[in-house]
Protein backbone atom coordinates (compact mmCIF):
# COMPACT_ATOMS: atom_id res chain seq x y z
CA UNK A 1 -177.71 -72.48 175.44
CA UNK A 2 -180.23 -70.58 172.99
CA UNK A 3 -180.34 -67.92 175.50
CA UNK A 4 -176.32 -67.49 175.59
CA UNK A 5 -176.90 -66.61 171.95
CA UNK A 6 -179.90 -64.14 172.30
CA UNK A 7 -178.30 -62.42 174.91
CA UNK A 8 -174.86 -61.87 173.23
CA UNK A 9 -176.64 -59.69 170.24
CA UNK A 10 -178.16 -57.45 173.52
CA UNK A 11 -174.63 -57.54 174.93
CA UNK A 12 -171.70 -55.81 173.20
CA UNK A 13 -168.83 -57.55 175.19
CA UNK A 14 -169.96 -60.86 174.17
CA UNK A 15 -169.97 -60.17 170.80
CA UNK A 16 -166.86 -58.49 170.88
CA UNK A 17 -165.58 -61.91 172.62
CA UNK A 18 -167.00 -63.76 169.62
CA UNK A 19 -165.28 -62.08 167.37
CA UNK A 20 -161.91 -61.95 168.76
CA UNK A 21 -162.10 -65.73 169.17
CA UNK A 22 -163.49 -66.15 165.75
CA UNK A 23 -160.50 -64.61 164.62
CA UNK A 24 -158.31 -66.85 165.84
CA UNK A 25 -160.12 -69.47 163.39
CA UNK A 26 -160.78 -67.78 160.39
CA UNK A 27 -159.50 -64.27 160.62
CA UNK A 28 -161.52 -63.06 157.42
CA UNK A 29 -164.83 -64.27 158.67
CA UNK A 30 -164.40 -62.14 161.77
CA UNK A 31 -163.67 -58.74 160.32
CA UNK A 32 -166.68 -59.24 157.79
CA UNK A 33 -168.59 -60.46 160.43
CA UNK A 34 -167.61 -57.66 162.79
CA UNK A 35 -167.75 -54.55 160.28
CA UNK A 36 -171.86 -56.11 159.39
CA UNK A 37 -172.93 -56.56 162.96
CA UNK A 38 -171.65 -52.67 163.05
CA UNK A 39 -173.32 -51.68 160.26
CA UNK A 40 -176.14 -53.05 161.37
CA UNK A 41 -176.29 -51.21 164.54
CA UNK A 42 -175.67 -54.82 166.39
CA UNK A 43 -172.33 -53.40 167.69
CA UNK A 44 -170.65 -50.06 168.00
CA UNK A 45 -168.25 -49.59 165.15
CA UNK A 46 -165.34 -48.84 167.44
CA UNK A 47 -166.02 -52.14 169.68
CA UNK A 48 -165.83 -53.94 166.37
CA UNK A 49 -162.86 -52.62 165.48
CA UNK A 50 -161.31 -53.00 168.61
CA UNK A 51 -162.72 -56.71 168.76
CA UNK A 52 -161.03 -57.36 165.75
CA UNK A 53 -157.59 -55.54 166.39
CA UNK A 54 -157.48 -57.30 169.72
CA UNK A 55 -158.06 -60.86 167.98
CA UNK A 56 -155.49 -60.42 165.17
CA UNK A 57 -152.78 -59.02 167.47
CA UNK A 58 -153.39 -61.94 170.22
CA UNK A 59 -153.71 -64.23 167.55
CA UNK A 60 -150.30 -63.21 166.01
CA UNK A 61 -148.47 -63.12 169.60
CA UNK A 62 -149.95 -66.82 170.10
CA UNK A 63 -147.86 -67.77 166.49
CA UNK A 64 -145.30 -66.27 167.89
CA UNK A 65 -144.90 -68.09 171.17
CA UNK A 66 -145.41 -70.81 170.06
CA UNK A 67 -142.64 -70.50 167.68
CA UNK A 68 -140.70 -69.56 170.57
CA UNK A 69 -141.35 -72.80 171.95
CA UNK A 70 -140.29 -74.69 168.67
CA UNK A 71 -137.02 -74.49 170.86
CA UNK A 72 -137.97 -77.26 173.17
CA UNK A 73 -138.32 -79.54 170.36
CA UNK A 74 -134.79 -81.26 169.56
CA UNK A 75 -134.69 -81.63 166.04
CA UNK A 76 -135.88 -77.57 165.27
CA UNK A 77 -133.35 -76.82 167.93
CA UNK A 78 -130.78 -78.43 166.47
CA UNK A 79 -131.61 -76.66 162.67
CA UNK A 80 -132.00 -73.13 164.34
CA UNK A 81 -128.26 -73.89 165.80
CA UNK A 82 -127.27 -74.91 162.80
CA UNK A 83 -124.54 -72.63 160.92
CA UNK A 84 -127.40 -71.93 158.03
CA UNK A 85 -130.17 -71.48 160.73
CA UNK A 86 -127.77 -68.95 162.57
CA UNK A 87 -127.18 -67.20 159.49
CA UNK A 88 -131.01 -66.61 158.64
CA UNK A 89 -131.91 -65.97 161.59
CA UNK A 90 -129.11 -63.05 161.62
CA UNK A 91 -130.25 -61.75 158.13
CA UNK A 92 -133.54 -61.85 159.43
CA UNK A 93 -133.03 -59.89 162.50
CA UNK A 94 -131.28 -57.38 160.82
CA UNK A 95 -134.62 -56.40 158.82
CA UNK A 96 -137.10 -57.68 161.63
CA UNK A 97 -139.65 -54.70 161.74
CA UNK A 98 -139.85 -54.63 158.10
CA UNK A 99 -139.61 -58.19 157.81
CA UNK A 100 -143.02 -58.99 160.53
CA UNK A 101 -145.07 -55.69 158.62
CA UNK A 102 -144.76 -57.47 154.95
CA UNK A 103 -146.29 -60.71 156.48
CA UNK A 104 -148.84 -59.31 157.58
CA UNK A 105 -149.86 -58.30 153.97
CA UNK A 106 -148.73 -61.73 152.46
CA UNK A 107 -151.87 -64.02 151.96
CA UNK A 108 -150.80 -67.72 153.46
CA UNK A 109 -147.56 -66.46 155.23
CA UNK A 110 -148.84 -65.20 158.69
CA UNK A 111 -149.43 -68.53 160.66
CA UNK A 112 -146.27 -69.91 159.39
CA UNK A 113 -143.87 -66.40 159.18
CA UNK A 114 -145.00 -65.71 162.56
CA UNK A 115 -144.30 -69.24 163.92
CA UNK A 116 -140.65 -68.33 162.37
CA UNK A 117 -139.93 -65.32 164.07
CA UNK A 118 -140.75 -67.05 167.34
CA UNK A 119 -138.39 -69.55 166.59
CA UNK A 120 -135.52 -66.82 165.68
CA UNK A 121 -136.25 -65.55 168.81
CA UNK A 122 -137.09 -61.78 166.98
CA UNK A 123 -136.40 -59.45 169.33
CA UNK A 124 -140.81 -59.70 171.01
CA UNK A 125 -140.73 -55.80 171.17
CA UNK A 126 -139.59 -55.22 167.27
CA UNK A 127 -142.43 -57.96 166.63
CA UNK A 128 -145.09 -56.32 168.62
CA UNK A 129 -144.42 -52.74 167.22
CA UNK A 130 -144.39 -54.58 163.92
CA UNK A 131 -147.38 -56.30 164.07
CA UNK A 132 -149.38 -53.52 165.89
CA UNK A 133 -148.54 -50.70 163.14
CA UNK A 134 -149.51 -53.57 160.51
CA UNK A 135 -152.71 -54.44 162.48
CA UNK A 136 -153.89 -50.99 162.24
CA UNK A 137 -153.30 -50.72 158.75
CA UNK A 138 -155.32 -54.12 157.86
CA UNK A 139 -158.04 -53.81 160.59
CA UNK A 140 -158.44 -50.17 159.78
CA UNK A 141 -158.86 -50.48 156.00
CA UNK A 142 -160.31 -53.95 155.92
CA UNK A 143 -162.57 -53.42 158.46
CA UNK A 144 -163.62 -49.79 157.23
CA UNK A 145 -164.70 -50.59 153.68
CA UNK A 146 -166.81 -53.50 154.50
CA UNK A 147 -168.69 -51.65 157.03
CA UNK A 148 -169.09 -48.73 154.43
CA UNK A 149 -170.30 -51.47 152.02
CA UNK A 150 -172.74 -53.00 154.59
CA UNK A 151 -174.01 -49.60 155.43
CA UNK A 152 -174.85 -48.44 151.92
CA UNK A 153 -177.72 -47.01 151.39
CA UNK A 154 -179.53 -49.20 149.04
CA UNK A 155 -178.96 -52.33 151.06
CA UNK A 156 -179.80 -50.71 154.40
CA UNK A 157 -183.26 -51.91 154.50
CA UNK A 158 -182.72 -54.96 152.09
CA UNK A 159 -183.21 -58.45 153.38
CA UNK A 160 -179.62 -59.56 151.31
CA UNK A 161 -177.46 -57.32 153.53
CA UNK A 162 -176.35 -60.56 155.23
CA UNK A 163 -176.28 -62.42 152.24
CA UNK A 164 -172.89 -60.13 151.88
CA UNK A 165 -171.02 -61.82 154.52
CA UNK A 166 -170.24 -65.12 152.65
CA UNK A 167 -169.83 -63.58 149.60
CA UNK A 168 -167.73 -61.49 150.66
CA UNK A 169 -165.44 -64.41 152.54
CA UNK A 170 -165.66 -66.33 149.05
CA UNK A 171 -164.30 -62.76 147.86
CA UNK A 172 -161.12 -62.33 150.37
CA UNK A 173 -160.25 -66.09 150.44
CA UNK A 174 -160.15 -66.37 146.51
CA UNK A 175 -158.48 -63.50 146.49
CA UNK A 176 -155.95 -64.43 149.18
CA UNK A 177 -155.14 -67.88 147.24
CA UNK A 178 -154.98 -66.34 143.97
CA UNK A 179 -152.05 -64.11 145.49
CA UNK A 180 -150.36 -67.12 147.20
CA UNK A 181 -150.72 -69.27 144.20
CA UNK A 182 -148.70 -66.35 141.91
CA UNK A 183 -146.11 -65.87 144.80
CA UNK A 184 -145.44 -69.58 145.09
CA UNK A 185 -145.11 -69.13 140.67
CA UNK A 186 -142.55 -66.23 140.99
CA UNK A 187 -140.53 -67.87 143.53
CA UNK A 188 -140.29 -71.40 141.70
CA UNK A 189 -139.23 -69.60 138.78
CA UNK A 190 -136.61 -67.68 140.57
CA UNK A 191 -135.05 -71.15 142.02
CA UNK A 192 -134.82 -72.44 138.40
């Protein structure tokens, strides 16, 4: 077992395998973890990258399929049938694309936004564009400015370069549930 773990830091493709399954756990702690093991010369910076890409984009199509399947499940068939259910999921469709991009961007909306568009049965290849133009966006900039920070020059050679990755986790998760908490404000003071 210890040698499974040796051998992935010699071998690129099971780190990249790492990562794209850590991302379907924690999705934050794989792009930091990725853009470090890059900056540290542990992985390429485009297998990183790609790693993570592939991980966020599989993750998202998993949400949505299983959303899809929601279907089979009588009482969220019976809702999405509904005359209220039809009508979101029309006013929905008719912004899809745009719709699936701002979720991406929304801290604590993927998992459940993407569940929803599988269950309105979004049109997969308006989802897919969607998510993949978003994707590129987040990995790109995400991923990009952590590895810049990791490869700084004055923590190249210091022994708290990997001291970064939690902090910066604490960082991106406060950060992400500071936004949610002030969109979950705004919209109970627009229902009042």
């Amino acid at each position: 077992m210890f040698e499974f773990f040796t051998d992935a830091n010699q071998n690129p493709l099971i780190l990249m395998l790492i990562i794209i399954l850590t991302s379907y756990i924690l999705e934050d702690a794989a792009i930091i973890g990725a853009a470090l093991l890059a900056a540290d010369s542990s992985l390429p910076y485009s297998l990183g990258l790609i790693a993570v890409f592939t991980g966020i984009v599989s993750g998202d199509l998993i949400l949505y399929y299983l959303g899809v399947s929601g279907h089979k499940i009588n009482w969220v068939h019976e809702k999405l049938s509904s005359p209220k259910g039809l009508a979101i999921k029309s006013r929905f469709n008719h912004r899809a694309f745009l719709s699936v991009f701002i979720i991406r961007f929304i801290p604590g909306l993927r998992g459940i936004g993407y569940l929803v568009c599988g269950a309105l049965r979004v049109n997969v290849f308006i989802f897919l564009a969607s998510i993949l133009f978003a994707s590129s966006i987040w990995c790109g900039l995400i991923y990009s400015a952590i590895y810049w920070l990791g490869d700084a020059l004055w923590l190249t050679n210091s022994p708290w370069r990997w001291l970064m990755a939690p902090v910066l986790f604490i960082i991106l998760w406060s950060a992400n549930k500071k936004i949610n908490n002030s969109l979950n404000k705004d919209s109970f003071l627009e229902r009042t």
